[in-house]
Protein backbone atom coordinates (compact mmCIF):
# COMPACT_ATOMS: atom_id res chain seq x y z
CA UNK A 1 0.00 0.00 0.00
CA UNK A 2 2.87 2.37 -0.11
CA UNK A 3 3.62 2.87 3.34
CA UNK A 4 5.48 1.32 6.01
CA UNK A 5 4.01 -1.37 8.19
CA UNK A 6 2.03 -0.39 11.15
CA UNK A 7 3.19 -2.02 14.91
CA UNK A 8 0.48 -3.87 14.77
CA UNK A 9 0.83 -5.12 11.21
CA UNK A 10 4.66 -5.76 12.14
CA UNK A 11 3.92 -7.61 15.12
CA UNK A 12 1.44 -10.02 13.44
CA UNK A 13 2.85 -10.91 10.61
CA UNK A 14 6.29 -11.57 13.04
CA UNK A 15 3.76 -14.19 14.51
CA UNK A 16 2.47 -15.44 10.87
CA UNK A 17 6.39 -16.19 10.11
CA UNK A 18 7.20 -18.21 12.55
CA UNK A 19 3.76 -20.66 12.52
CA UNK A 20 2.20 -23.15 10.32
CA UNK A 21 -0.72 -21.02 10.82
CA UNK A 22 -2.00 -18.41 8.80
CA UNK A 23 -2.54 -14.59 10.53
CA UNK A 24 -2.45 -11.45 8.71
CA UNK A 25 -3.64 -7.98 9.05
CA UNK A 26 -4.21 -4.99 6.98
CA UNK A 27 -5.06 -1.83 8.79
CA UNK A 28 -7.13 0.41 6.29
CA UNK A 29 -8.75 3.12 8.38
CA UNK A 30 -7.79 3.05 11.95
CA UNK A 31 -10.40 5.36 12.61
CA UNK A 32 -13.16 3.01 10.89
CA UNK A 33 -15.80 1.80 13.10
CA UNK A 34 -15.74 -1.94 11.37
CA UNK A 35 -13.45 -4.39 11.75
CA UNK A 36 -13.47 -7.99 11.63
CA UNK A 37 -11.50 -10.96 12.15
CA UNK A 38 -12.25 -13.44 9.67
CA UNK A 39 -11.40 -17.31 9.98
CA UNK A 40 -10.29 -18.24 6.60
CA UNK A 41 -8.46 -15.90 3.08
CA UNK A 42 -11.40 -16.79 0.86
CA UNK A 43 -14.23 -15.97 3.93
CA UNK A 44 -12.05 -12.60 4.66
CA UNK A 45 -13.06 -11.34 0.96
CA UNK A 46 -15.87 -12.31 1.31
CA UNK A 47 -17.19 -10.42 4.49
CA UNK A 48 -15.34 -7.35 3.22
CA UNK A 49 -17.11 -7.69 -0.01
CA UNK A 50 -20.59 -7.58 1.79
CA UNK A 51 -19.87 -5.13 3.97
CA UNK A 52 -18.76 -2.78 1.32
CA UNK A 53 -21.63 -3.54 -0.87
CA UNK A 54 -24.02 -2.83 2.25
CA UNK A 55 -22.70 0.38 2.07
CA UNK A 56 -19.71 0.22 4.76
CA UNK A 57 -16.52 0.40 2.84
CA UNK A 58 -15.65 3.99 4.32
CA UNK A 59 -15.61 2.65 7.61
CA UNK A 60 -14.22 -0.35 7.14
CA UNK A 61 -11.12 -0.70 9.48
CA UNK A 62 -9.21 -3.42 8.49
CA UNK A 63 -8.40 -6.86 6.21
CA UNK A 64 -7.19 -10.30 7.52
CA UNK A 65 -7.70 -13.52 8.26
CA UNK A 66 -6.56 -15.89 11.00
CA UNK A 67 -6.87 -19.78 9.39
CA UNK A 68 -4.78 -23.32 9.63
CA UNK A 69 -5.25 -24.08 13.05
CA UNK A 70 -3.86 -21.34 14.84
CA UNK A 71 -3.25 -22.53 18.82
CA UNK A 72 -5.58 -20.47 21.71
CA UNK A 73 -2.34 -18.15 22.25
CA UNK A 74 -2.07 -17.48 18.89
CA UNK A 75 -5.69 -16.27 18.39
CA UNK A 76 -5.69 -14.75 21.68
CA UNK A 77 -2.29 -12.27 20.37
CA UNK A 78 -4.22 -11.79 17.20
CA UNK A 79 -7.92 -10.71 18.81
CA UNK A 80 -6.16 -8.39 21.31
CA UNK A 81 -4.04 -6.78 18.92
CA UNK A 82 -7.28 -6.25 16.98
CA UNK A 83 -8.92 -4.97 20.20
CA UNK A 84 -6.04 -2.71 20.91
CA UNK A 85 -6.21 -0.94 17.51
CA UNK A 86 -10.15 -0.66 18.18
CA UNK A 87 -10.10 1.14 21.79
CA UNK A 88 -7.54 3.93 20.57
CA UNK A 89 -9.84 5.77 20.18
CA UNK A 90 -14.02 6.46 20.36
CA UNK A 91 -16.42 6.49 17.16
CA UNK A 92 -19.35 8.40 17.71
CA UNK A 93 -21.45 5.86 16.63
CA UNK A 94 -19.61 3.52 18.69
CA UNK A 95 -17.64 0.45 16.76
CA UNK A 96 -18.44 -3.34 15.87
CA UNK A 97 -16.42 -6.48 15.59
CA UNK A 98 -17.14 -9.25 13.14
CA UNK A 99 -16.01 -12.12 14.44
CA UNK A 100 -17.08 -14.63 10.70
CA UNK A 101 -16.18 -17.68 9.39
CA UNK A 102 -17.49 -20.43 6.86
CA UNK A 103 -17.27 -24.13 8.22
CA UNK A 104 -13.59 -25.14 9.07
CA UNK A 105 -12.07 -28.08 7.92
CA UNK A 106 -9.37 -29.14 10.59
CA UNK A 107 -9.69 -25.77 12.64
CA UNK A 108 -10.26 -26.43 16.26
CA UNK A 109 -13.03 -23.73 16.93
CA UNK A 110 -13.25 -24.16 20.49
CA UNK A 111 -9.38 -23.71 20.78
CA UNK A 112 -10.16 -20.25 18.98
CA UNK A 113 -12.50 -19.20 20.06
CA UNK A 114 -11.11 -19.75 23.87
CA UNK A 115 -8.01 -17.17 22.45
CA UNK A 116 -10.42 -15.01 21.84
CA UNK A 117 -12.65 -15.34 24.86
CA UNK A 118 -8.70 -14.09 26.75
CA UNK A 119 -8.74 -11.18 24.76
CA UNK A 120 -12.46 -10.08 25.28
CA UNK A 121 -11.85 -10.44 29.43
CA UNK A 122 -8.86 -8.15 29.09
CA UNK A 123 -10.33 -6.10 27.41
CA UNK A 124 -14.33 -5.73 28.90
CA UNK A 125 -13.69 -2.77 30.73
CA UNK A 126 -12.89 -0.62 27.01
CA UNK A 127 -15.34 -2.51 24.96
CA UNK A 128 -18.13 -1.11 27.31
CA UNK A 129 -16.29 2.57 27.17
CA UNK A 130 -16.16 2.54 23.31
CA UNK A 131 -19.46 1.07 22.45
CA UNK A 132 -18.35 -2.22 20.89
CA UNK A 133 -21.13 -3.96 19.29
CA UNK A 134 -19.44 -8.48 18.46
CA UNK A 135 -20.95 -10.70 16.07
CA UNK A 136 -20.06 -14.27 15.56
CA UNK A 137 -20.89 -16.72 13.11
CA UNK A 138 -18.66 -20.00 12.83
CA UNK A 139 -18.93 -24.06 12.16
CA UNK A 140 -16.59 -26.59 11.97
CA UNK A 141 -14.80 -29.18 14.75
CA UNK A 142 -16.24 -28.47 18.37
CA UNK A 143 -18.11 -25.19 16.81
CA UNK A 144 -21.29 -26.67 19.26
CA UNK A 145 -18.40 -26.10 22.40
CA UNK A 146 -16.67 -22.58 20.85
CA UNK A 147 -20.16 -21.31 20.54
CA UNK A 148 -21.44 -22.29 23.89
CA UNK A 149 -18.42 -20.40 25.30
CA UNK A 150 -18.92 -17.38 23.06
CA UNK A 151 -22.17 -17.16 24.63
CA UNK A 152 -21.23 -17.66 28.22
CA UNK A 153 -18.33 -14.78 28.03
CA UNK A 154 -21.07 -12.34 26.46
CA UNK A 155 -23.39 -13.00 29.61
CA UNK A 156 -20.24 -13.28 32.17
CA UNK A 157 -18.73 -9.92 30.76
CA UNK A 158 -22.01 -8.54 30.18
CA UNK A 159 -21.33 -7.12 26.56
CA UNK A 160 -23.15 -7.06 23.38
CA UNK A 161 -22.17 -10.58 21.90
CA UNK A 162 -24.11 -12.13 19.61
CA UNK A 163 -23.68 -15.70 18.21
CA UNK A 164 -24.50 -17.70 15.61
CA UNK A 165 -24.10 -21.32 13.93
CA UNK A 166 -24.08 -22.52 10.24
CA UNK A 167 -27.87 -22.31 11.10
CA UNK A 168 -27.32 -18.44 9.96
CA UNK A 169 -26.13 -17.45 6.50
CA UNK A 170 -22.29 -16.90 6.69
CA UNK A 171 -22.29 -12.97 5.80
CA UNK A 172 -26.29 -12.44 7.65
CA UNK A 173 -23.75 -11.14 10.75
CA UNK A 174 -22.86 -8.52 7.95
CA UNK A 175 -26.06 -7.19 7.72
CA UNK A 176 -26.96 -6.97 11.98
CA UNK A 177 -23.96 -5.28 12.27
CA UNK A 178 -24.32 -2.78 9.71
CA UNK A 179 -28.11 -2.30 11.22
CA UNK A 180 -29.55 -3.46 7.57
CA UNK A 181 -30.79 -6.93 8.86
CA UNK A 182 -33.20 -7.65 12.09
CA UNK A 183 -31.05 -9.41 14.79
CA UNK A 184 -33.48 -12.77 14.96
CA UNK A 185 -34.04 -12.99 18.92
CA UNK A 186 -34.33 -17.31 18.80
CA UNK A 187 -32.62 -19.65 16.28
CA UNK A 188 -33.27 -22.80 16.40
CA UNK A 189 -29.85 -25.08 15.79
CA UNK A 190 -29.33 -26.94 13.00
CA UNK A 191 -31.06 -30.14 12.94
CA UNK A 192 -27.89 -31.84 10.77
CA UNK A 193 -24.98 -30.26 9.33
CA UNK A 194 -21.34 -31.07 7.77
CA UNK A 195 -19.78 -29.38 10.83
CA UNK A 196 -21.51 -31.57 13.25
CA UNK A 197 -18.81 -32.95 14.77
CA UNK A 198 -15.39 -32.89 17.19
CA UNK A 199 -11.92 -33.67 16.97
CA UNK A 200 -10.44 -35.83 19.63
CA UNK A 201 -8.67 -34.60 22.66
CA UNK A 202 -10.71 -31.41 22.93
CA UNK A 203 -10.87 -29.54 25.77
CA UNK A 204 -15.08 -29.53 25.26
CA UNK A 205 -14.98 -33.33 26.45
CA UNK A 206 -16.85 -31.92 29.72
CA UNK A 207 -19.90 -29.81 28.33
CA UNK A 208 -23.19 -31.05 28.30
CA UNK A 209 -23.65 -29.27 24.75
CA UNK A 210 -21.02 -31.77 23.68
CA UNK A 211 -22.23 -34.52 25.47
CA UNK A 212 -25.61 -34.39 23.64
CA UNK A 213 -23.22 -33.61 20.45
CA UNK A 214 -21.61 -36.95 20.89
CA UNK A 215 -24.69 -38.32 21.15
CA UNK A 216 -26.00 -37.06 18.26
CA UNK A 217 -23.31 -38.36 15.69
CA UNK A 218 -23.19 -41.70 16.89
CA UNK A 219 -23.64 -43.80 14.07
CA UNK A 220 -26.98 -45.66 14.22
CA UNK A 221 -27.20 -49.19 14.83
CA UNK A 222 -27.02 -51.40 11.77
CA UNK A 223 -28.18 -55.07 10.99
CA UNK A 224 -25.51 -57.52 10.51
CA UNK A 225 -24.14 -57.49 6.98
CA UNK A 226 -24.60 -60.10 4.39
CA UNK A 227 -21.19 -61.06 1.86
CA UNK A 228 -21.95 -59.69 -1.33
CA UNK A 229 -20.60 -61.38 -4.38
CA UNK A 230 -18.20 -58.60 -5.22
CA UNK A 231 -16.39 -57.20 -2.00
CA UNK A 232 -15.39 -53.63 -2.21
CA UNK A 233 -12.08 -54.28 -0.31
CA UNK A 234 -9.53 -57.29 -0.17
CA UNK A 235 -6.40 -58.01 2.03
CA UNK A 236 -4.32 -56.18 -0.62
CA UNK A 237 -6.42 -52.92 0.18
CA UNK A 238 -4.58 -49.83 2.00
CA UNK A 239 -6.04 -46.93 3.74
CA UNK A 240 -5.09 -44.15 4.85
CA UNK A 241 -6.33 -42.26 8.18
CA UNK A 242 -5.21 -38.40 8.53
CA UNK A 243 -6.18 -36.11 11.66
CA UNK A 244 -5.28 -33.14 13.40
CA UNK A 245 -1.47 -33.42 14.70
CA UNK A 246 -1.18 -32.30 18.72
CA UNK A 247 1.02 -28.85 18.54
């Protein structure tokens, strides 16, 4: 862009170099009133997309994305240094945070989302002095558990946080947040979805939500199978099992 990197920017992409992960961050107008932080490069163009074509593009602080399994203390340094740029300074109109994302693949959204839940304790006190309006909308592994805690901090810190599944349109956040859409006051979870389910070793083992989530996706009974005449594997068949590696 013709300038030289902001601290912030610095300090981020210092963190982006030196990770598998993926975390970068574009300031735009530090004085904007929306900014977002975006799980995912293709799901960061398109919330900015919507939100300039809903007419927000002047205040549009910033671009990034935080994706490929970041770890808790990695999404906790990149929410707070997004929360520090925010509480610099007050917007008449008072500020929002998109907090968006499409349905992860391998992304541990409870791990996340409990980064980001650190940052939004720290920083309680300044999002009730500068007006700061969150809205999340995420899916993927343990997004039942990441949720859940999303919602708990809100009530806990007693600030404007509200939270959505991939029962809600991806960009509909977009819209509350730019006051052209109705924030729906009950949503009913969805029934079945691809992002349904949770990767071992989570830290959500304990919650009743995932309790009843575990319940959910076990695999239904089945009669016992009969040989068929062609057998879709042999002893010479290989497979191949991949999963998210501990950090």
């Amino acid at each position: 862009f013709g300038r030289d990197a902001f601290p912030e920017e610095a300090y981020i992409a210092d963190i982006d170099a030196k990770t598998g992960a993926s975390l970068k961050l574009t300031i735009l107008n530090a004085k904007g009133r929306i900014w977002t932080m975006v799980a995912g490069g293709g799901a960061s163009v398109i919330y900015s997309d919507t939100i300039c074509a809903l007419g927000g593009a002047d205040e549009l602080a910033n671009y990034g994305e935080y994706s490929g399994a970041p770890s808790e203390q990695q999404t906790y340094d990149y929410a707070r240094t997004l929360l520090s740029l925010m509480t610099k300074e007050k917007h008449p109109k008072g500020k929002v945070l998109i907090i968006g994302g499409g349905i992860a693949n391998f992304t541990n959204v409870a791990a996340t989302f409990k980064g980001i839940v650190r940052a939004l304790e720290e920083y309680q006190t300044l999002i009730k002095s500068h007006n700061i309006k969150l809205y999340v909308r995420r899916a993927g592994p343990n997004y039942q558990e990441g949720l859940r805690v999303m919602r708990d901090v809100g009530k806990n810190l007693e600030i404007p946080l509200f939270v959505f599944g991939p029962e809600t349109h991806m960009t509909a956040i977009v819209g509350m947040a730019l006051e052209t859409r109705e924030i729906p006051k009950d949503i009913e979870p969805a029934a079945s979805s691809t992002a349904n389910f949770i990767l071992p070793g989570s830290a959500s083992e304990s919650g009743k939500m995932v309790e009843e989530q575990q319940v959910e996706s076990k695999p239904a009974e089945t009669k016992k199978k009969v040989p068929s005449a062609q057998s879709l594997f042999s002893k010479e068949t290989k497979a191949i099992v991949w999963g998210l590696q501990t950090r």
